[in-house]
C-alpha atoms as a PDB file:
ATOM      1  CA  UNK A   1       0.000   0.000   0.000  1.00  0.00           C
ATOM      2  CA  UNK A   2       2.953   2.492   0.243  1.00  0.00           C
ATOM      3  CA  UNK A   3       3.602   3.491  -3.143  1.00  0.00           C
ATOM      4  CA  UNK A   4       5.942   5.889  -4.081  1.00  0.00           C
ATOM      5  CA  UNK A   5       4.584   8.669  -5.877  1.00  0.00           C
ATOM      6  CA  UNK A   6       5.809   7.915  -9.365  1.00  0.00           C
ATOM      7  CA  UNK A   7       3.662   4.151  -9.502  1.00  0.00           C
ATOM      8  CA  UNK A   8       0.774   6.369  -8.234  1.00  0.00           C
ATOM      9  CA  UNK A   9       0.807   8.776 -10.788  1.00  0.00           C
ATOM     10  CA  UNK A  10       1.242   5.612 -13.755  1.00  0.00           C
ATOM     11  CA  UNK A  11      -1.670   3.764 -11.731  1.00  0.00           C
ATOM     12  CA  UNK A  12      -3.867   7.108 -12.055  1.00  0.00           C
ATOM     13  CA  UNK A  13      -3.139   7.249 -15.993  1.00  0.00           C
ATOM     14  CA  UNK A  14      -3.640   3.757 -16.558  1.00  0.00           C
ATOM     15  CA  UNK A  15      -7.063   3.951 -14.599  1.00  0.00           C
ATOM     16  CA  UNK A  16      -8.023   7.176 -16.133  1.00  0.00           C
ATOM     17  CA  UNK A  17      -7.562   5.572 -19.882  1.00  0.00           C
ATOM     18  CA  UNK A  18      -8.935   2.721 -18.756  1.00  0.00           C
ATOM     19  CA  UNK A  19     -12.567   4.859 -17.768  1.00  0.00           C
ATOM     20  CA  UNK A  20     -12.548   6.463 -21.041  1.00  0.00           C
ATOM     21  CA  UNK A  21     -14.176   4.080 -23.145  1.00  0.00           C
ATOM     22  CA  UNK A  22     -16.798   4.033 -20.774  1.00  0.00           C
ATOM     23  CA  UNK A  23     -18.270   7.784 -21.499  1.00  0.00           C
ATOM     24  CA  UNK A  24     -20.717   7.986 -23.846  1.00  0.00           C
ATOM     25  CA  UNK A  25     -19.239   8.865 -27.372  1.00  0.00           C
ATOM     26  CA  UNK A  26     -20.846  12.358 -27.724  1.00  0.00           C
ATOM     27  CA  UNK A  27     -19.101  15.228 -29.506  1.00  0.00           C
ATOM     28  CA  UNK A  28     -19.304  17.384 -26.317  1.00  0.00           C
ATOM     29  CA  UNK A  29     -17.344  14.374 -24.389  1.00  0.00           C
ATOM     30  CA  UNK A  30     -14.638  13.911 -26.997  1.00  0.00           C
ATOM     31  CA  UNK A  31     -13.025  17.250 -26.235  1.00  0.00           C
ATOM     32  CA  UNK A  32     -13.445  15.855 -22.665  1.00  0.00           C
ATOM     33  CA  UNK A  33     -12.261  12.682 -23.382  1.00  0.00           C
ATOM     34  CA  UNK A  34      -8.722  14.302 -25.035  1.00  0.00           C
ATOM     35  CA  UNK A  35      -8.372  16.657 -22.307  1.00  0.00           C
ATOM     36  CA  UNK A  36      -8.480  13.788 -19.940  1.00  0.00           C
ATOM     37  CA  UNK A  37      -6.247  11.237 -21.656  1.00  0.00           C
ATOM     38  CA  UNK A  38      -3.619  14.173 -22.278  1.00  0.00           C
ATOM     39  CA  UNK A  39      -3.537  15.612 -18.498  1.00  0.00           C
ATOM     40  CA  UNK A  40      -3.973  12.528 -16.727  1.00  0.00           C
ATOM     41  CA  UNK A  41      -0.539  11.150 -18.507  1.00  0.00           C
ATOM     42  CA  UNK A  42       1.162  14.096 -18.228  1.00  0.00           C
ATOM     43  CA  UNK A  43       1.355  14.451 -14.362  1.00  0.00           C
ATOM     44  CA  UNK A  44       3.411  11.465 -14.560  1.00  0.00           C
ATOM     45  CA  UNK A  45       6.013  12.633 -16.851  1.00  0.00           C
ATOM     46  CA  UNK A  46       5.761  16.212 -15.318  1.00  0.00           C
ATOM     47  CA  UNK A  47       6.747  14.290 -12.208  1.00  0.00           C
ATOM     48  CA  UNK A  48       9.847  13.010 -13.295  1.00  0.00           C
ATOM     49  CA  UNK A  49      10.879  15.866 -14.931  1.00  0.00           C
ATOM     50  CA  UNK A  50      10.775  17.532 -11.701  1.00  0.00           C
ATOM     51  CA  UNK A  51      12.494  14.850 -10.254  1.00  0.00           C
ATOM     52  CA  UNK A  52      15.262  15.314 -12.848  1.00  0.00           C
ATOM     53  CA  UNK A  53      15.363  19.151 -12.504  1.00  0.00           C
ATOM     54  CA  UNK A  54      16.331  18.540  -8.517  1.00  0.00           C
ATOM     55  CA  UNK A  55      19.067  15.903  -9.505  1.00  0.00           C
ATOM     56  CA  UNK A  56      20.639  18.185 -11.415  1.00  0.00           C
ATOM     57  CA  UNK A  57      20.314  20.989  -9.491  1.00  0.00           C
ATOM     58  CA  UNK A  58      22.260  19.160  -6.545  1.00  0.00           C
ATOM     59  CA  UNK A  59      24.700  18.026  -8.939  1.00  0.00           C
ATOM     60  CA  UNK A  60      25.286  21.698  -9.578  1.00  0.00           C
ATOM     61  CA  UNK A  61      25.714  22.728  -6.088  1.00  0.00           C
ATOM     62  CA  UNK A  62      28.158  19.831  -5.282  1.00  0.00           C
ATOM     63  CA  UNK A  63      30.122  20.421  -7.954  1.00  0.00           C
ATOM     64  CA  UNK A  64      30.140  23.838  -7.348  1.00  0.00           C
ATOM     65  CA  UNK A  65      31.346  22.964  -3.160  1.00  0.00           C
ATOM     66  CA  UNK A  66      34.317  21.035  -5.196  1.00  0.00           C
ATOM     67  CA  UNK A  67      35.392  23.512  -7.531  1.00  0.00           C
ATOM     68  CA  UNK A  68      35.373  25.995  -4.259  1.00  0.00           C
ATOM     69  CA  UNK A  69      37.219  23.630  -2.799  1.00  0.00           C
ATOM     70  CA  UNK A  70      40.161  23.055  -5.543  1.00  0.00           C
ATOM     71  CA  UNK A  71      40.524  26.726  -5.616  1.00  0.00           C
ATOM     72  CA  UNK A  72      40.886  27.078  -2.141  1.00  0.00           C
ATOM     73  CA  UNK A  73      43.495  24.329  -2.177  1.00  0.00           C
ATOM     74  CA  UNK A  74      45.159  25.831  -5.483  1.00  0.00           C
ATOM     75  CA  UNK A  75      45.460  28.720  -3.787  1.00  0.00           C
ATOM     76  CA  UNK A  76      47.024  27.686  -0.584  1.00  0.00           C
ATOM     77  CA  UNK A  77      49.588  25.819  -2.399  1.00  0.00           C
ATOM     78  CA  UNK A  78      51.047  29.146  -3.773  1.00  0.00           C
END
């Protein structure tokens, strides 16, 4: 039962497309329909983007610590 956020999301998609077939095939639902389908997948891969975004951003920092760091030392050694 404790799922991490990213099978969530994937479970919500694959439930959402799953329920789609099941409205009536109007022309006012179709837009609905498309909306659905689209947004519904999309918080998944808006997820992990996020999730990449922060990865990189602490890859960023630490290398920026490291370069601080060899300068310090670079400049100690002179």
């Amino acid at each position: 039962m404790n799922k991490n956020l990213n099978d969530r999301l994937f479970e919500f998609a694959v439930n959402v497309l799953k329920f789609l077939p099941k409205l009536p095939k109007t022309a006012e639902l179709s837009v609905v329909r498309y909306q659905l389908a689209k947004s519904s997948s999309s918080s998944g891969a808006n997820y992990e983007n996020r999730k990449l975004d922060h990865q990189n951003l602490i890859l960023i920092i630490r290398l920026g610590y490291l370069s601080e760091k060899c300068v310090n030392q670079t400049i100690g050694l002179e």
